[in-house]
Protein backbone atom coordinates (compact mmCIF):
# COMPACT_ATOMS: atom_id res chain seq x y z
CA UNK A 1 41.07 -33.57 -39.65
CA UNK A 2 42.23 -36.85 -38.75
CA UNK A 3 43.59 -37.26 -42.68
CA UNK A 4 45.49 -34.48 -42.11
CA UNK A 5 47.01 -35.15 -38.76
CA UNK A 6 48.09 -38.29 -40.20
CA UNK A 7 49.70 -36.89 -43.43
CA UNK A 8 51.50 -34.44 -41.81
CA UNK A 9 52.83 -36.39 -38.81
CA UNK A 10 54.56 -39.60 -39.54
CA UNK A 11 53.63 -42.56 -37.80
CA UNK A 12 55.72 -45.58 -38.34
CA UNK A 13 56.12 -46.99 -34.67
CA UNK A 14 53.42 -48.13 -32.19
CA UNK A 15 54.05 -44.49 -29.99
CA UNK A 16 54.20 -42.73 -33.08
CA UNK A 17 50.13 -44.01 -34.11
CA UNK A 18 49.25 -43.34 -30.55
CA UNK A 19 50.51 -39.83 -30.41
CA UNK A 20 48.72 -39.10 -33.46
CA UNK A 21 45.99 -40.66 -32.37
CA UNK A 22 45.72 -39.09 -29.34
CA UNK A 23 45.90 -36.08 -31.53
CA UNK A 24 43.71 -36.30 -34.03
CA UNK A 25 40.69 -38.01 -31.39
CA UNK A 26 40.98 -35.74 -28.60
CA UNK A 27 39.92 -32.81 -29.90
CA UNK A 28 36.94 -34.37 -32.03
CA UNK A 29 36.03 -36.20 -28.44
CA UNK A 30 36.02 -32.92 -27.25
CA UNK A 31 33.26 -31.31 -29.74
CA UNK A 32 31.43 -34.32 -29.47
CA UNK A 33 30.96 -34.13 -25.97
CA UNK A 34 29.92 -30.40 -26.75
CA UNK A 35 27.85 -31.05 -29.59
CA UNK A 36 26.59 -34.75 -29.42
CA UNK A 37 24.97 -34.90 -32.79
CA UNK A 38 29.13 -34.83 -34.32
CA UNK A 39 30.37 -37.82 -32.04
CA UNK A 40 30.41 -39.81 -35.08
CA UNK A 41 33.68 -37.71 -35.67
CA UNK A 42 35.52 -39.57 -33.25
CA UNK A 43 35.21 -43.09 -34.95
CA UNK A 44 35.26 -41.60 -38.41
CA UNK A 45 39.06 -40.27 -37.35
CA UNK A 46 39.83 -43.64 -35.69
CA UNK A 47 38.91 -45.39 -39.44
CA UNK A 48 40.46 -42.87 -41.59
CA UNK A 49 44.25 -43.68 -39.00
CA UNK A 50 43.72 -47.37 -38.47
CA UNK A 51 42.29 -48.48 -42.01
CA UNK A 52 45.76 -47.79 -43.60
CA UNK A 53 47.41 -49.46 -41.82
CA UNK A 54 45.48 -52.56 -42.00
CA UNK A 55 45.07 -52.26 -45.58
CA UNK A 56 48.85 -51.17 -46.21
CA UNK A 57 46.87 -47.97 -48.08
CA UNK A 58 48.20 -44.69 -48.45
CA UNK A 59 46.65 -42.37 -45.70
CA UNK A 60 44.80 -39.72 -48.33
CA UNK A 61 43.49 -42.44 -50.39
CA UNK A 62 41.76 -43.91 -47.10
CA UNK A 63 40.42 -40.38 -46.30
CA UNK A 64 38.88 -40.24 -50.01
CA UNK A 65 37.43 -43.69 -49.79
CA UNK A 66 35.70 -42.64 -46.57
CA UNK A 67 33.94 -39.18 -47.91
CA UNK A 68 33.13 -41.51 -50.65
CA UNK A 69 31.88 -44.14 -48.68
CA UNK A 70 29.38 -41.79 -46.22
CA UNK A 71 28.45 -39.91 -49.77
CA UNK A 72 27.13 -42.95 -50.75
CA UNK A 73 25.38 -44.06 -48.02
CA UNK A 74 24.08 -40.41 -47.52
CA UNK A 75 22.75 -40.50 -51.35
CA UNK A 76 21.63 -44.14 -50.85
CA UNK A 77 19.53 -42.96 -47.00
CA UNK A 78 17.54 -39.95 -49.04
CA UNK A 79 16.62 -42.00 -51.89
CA UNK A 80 15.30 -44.72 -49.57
CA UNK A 81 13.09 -42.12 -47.69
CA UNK A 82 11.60 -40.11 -50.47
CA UNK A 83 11.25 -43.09 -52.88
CA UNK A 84 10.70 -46.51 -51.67
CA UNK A 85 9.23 -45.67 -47.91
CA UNK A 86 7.89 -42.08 -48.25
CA UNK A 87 5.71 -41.53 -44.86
CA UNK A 88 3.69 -38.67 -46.52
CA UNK A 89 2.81 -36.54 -42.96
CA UNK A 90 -0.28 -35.16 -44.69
CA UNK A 91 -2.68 -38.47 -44.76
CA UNK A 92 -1.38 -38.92 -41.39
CA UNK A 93 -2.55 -35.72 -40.14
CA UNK A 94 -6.17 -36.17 -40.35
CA UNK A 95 -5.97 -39.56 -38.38
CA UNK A 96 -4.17 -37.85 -35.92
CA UNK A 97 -6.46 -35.17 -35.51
CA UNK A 98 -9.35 -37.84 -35.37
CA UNK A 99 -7.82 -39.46 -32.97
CA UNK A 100 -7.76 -36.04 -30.67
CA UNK A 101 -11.13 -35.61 -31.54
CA UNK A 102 -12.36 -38.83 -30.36
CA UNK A 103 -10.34 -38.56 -27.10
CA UNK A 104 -12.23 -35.01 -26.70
CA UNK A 105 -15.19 -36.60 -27.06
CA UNK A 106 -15.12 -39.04 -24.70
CA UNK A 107 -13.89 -36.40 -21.96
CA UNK A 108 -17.42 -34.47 -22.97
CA UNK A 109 -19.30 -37.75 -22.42
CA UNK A 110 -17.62 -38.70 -19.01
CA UNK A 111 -18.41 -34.74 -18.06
CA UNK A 112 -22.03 -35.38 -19.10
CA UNK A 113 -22.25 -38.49 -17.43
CA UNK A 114 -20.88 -37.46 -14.10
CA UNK A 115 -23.56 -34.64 -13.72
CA UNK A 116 -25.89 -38.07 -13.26
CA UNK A 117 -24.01 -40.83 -11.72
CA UNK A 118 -21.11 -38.98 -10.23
CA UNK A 119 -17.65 -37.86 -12.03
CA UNK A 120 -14.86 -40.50 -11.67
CA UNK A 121 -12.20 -38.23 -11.49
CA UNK A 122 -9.11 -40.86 -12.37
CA UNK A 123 -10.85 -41.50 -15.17
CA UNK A 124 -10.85 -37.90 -16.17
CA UNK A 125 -7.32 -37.29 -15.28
CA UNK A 126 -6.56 -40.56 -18.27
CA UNK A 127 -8.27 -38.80 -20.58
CA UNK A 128 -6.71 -35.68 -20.11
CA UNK A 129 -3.82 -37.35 -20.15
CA UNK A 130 -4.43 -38.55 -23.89
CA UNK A 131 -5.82 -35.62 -25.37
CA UNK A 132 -2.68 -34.02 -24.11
CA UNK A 133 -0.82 -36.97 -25.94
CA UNK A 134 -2.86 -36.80 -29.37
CA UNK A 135 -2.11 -33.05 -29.34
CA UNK A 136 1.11 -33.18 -29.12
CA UNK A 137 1.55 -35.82 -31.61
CA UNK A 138 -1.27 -34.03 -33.69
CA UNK A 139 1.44 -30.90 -33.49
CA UNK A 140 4.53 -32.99 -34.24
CA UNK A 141 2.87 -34.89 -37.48
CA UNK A 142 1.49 -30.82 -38.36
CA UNK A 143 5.06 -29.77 -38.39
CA UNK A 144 6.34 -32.41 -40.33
CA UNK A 145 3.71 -31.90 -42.75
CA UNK A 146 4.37 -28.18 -43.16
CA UNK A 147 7.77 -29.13 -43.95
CA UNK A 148 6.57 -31.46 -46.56
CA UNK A 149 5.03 -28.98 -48.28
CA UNK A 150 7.47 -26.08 -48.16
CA UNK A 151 9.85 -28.61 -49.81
CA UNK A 152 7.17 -29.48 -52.53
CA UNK A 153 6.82 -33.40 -51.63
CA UNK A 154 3.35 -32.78 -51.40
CA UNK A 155 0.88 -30.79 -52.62
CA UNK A 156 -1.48 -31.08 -49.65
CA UNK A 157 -3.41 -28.17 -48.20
CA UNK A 158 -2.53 -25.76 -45.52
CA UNK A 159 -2.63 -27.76 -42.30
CA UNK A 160 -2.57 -24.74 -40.22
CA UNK A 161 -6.58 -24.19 -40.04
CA UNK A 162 -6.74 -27.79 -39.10
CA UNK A 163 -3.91 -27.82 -36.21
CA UNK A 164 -5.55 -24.49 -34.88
CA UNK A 165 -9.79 -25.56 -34.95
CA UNK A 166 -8.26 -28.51 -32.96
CA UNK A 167 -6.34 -26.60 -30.47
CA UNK A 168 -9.56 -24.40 -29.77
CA UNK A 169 -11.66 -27.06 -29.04
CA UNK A 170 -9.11 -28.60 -26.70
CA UNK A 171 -9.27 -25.38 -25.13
């Protein structure tokens, strides 16, 4: 947008690059502020005006160089995360579900124990607190392995029986 704002409205003076701009930012402020996941618009538009000018460039050549520029990056980002630091959501989902499963068992034992000595309540509440925690976490890392495996990174099992085995005991 802001490429073509500032192709088809010259801007040789100081109130001329202002107006445009003013033009050209407003209304990508304006999404962003809808929508905050674009308000990298705003300075994207801001580059593609000012880099020109810096540069003595022509304005369509700057736009180019910036698609190009984010392409890269964007290519460079993916390869990054599914080949040098995969974080494979399947071996992380039985730790996490461990982890819920020891925080469920110590609840039982502080139960237990407080039909002797007496039930320490805040220590219940923590607990609670934590298996709450784990679960949600145990959900989150569930997701993200589902998702792993509908896009074929993995090849992992169904973590669906797991997620729901630990939801009933929590219940």
């Amino acid at each position: 947008m802001a490429a073509a704002v500032a192709i088809l409205i010259p801007h040789n003076g100081e109130g001329a690059l202002l107006a445009v701009l003013v033009l050209a930012v407003a209304p990508l402020a304006f999404i962003a502020a809808i929508n905050p996941s674009l308000n990298v618009a705003t300075i994207t538009a801001i580059i593609v005006l000012l880099l020109p000018i810096m540069n003595h460039a022509d304005v369509l050549d700057s736009a180019i160089d910036r698609v190009l520029e984010v392409t890269v990056g964007a290519l460079t980002g993916l390869l990054v995360s599914f080949m040098v630091l995969p974080s494979r959501a399947h071996s992380q989902i039985r730790a996490s579900a461990s982890h819920a499963l020891e925080l469920m068992a110590s609840a039982l034992h502080e139960l237990l124990s407080g039909l002797t000595r007496g039930r320490d309540n805040d220590a219940l509440h923590a607990l609670q607190d934590g298996i709450g925690t784990a679960l949600v976490s145990l959900n989150a890392v569930g997701t993200e392995a589902e998702r792993e495996r509908a896009a074929h990174l993995t090849t992992g099992p169904d973590t669906g029986p797991l997620l729901r085995t630990v939801l009933r005991f929590a219940s």
